[in-house]
C-alpha atoms as a PDB file:
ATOM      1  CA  UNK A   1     -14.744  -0.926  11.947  1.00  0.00           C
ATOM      2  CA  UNK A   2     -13.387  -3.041   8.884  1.00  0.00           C
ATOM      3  CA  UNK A   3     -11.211  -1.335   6.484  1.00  0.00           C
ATOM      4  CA  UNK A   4      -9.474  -2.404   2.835  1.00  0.00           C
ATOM      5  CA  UNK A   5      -6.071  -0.783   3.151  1.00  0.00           C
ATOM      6  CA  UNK A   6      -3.646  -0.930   0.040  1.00  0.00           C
ATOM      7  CA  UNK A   7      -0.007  -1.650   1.115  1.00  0.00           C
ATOM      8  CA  UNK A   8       2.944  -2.989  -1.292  1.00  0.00           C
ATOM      9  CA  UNK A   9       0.928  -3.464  -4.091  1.00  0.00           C
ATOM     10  CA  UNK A  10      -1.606  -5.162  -2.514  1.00  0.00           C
ATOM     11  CA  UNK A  11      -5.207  -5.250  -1.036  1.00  0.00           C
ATOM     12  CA  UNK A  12      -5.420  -6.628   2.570  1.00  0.00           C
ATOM     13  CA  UNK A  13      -8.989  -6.126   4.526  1.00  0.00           C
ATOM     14  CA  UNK A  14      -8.389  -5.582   8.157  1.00  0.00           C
ATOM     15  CA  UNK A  15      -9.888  -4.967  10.886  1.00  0.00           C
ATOM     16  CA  UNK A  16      -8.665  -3.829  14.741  1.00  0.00           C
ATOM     17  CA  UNK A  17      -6.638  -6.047  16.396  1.00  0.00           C
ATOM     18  CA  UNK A  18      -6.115  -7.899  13.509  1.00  0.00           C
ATOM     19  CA  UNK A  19      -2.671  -9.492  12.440  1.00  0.00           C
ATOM     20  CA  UNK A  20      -1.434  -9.461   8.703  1.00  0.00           C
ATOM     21  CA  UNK A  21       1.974 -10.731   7.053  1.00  0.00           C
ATOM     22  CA  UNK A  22       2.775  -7.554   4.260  1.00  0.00           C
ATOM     23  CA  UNK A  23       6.078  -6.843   2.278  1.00  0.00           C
ATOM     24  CA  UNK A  24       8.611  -6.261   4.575  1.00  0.00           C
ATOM     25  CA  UNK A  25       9.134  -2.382   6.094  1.00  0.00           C
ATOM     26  CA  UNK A  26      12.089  -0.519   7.249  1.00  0.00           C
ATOM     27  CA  UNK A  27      10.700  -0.559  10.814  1.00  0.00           C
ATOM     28  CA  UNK A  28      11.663  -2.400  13.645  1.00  0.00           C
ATOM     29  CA  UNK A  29       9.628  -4.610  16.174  1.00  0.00           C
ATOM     30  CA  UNK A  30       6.942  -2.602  18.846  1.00  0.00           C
ATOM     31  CA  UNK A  31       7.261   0.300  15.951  1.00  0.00           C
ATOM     32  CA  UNK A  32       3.655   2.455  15.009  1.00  0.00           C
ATOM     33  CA  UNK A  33       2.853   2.325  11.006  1.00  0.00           C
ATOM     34  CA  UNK A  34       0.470   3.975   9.565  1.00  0.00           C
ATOM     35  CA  UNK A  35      -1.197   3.751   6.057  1.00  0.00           C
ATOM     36  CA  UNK A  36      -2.633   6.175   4.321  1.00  0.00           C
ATOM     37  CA  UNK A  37      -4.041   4.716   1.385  1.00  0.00           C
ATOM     38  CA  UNK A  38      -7.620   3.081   2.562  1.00  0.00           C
ATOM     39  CA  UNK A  39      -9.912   2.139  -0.058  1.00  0.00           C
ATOM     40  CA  UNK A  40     -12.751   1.366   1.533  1.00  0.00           C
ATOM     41  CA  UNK A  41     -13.847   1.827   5.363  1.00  0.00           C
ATOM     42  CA  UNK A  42     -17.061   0.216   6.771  1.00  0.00           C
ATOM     43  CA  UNK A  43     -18.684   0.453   3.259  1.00  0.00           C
ATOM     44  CA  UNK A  44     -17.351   3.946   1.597  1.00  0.00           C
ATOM     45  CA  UNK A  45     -15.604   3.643  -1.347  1.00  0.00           C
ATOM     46  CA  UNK A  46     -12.726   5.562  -2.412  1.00  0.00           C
ATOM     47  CA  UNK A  47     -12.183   7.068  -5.284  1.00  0.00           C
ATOM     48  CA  UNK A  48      -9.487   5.809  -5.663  1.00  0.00           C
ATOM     49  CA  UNK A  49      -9.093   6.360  -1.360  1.00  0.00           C
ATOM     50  CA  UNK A  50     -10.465   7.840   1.058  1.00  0.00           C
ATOM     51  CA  UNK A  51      -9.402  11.144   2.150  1.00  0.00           C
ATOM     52  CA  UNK A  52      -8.798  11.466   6.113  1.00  0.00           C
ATOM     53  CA  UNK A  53      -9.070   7.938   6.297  1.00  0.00           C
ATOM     54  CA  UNK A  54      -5.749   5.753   8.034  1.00  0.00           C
ATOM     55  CA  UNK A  55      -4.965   2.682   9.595  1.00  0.00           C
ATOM     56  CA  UNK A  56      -2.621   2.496  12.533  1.00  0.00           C
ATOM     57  CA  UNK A  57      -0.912  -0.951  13.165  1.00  0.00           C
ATOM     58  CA  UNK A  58       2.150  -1.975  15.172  1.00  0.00           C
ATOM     59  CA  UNK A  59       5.274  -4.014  14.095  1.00  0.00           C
ATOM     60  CA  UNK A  60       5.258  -7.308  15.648  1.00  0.00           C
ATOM     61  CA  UNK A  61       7.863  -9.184  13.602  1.00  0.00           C
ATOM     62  CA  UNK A  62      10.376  -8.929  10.502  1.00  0.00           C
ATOM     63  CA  UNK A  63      10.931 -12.220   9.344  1.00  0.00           C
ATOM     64  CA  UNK A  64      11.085 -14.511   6.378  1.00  0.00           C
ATOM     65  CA  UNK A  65       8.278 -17.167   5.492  1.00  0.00           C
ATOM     66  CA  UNK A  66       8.102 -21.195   4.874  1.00  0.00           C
ATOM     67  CA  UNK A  67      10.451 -21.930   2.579  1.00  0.00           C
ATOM     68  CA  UNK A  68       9.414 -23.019  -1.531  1.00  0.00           C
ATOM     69  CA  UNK A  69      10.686 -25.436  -3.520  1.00  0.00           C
ATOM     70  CA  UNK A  70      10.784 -24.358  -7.471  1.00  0.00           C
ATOM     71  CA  UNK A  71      11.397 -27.506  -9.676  1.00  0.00           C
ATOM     72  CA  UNK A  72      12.361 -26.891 -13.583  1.00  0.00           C
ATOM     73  CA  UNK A  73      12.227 -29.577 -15.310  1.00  0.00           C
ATOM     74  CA  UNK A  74      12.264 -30.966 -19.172  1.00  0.00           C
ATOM     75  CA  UNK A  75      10.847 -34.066 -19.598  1.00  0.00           C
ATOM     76  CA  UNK A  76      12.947 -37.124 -21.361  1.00  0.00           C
ATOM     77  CA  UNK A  77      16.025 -34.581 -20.516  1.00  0.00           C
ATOM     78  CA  UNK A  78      17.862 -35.513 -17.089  1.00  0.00           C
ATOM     79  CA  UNK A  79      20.788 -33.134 -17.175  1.00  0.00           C
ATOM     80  CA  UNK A  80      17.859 -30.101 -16.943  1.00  0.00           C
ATOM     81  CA  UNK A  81      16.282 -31.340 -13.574  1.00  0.00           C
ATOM     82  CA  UNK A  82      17.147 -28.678 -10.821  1.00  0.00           C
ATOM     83  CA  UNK A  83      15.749 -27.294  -7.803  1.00  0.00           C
ATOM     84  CA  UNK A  84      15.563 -23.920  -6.684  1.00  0.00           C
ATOM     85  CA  UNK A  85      14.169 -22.535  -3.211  1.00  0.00           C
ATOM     86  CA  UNK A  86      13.079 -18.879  -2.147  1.00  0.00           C
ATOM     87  CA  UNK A  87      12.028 -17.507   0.920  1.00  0.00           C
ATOM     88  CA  UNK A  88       9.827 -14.076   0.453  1.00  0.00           C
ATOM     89  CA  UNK A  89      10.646 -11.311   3.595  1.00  0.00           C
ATOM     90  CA  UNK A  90       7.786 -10.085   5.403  1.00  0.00           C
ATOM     91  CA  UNK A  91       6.768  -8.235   8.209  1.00  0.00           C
ATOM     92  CA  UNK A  92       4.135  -9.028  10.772  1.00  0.00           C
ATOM     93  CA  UNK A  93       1.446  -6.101  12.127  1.00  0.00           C
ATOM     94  CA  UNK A  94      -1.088  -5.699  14.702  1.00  0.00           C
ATOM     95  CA  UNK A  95      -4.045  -3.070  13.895  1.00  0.00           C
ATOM     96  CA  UNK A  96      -4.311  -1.066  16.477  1.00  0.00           C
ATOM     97  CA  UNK A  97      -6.427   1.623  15.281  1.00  0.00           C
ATOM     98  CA  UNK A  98      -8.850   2.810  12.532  1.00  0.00           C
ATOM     99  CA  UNK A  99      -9.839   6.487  11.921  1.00  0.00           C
ATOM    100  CA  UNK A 100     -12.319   6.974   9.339  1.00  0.00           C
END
């Protein structure tokens, strides 16, 4: 079964024993998650989800991505050039399940 799950303001399309990287959760590692807002399973389209429909997934990981570098910069202006870095949390789960 494939599903299109909606989670922190975003669309991810998952299927079982797949891993995604989401916004970070208040759960910890070898946790159970379950979402609630599917908008599509295995063709069926929500409007705007699916009632009955969820996604169960595990917690593999909290963690914090590859670091990026942000350069600002002005042209012909050298006291302007500076670099900034950010590193976005996530957290890292296994699909377990999908009930449809």
């Amino acid at each position: 079964m494939k599903a299109v799950i909606k989670v922190g303001g975003k669309q991810y399309f998952v299927a079982e024993n797949d891993e995604i990287f989401i916004e970070k959760l208040d759960a910890n590692p070898k946790d159970t998650v379950e979402f609630k807002q599917v908008l599509m399973l295995d063709g069926k389209v929500g409007t705007p989800y699916l009632e009955n429909a969820t996604v169960t997934g595990e917690v593999v990981k909290n963690g914090k991505q590859k670091k990026i570098r942000i350069f600002t910069y002005k042209s012909k202006d050298k006291s302007n050039r500076k670099t900034q870095g950010h590193r976005q949390p996530y957290t890292k789960v296994r699909i377990t399940k999908i009930n449809g």
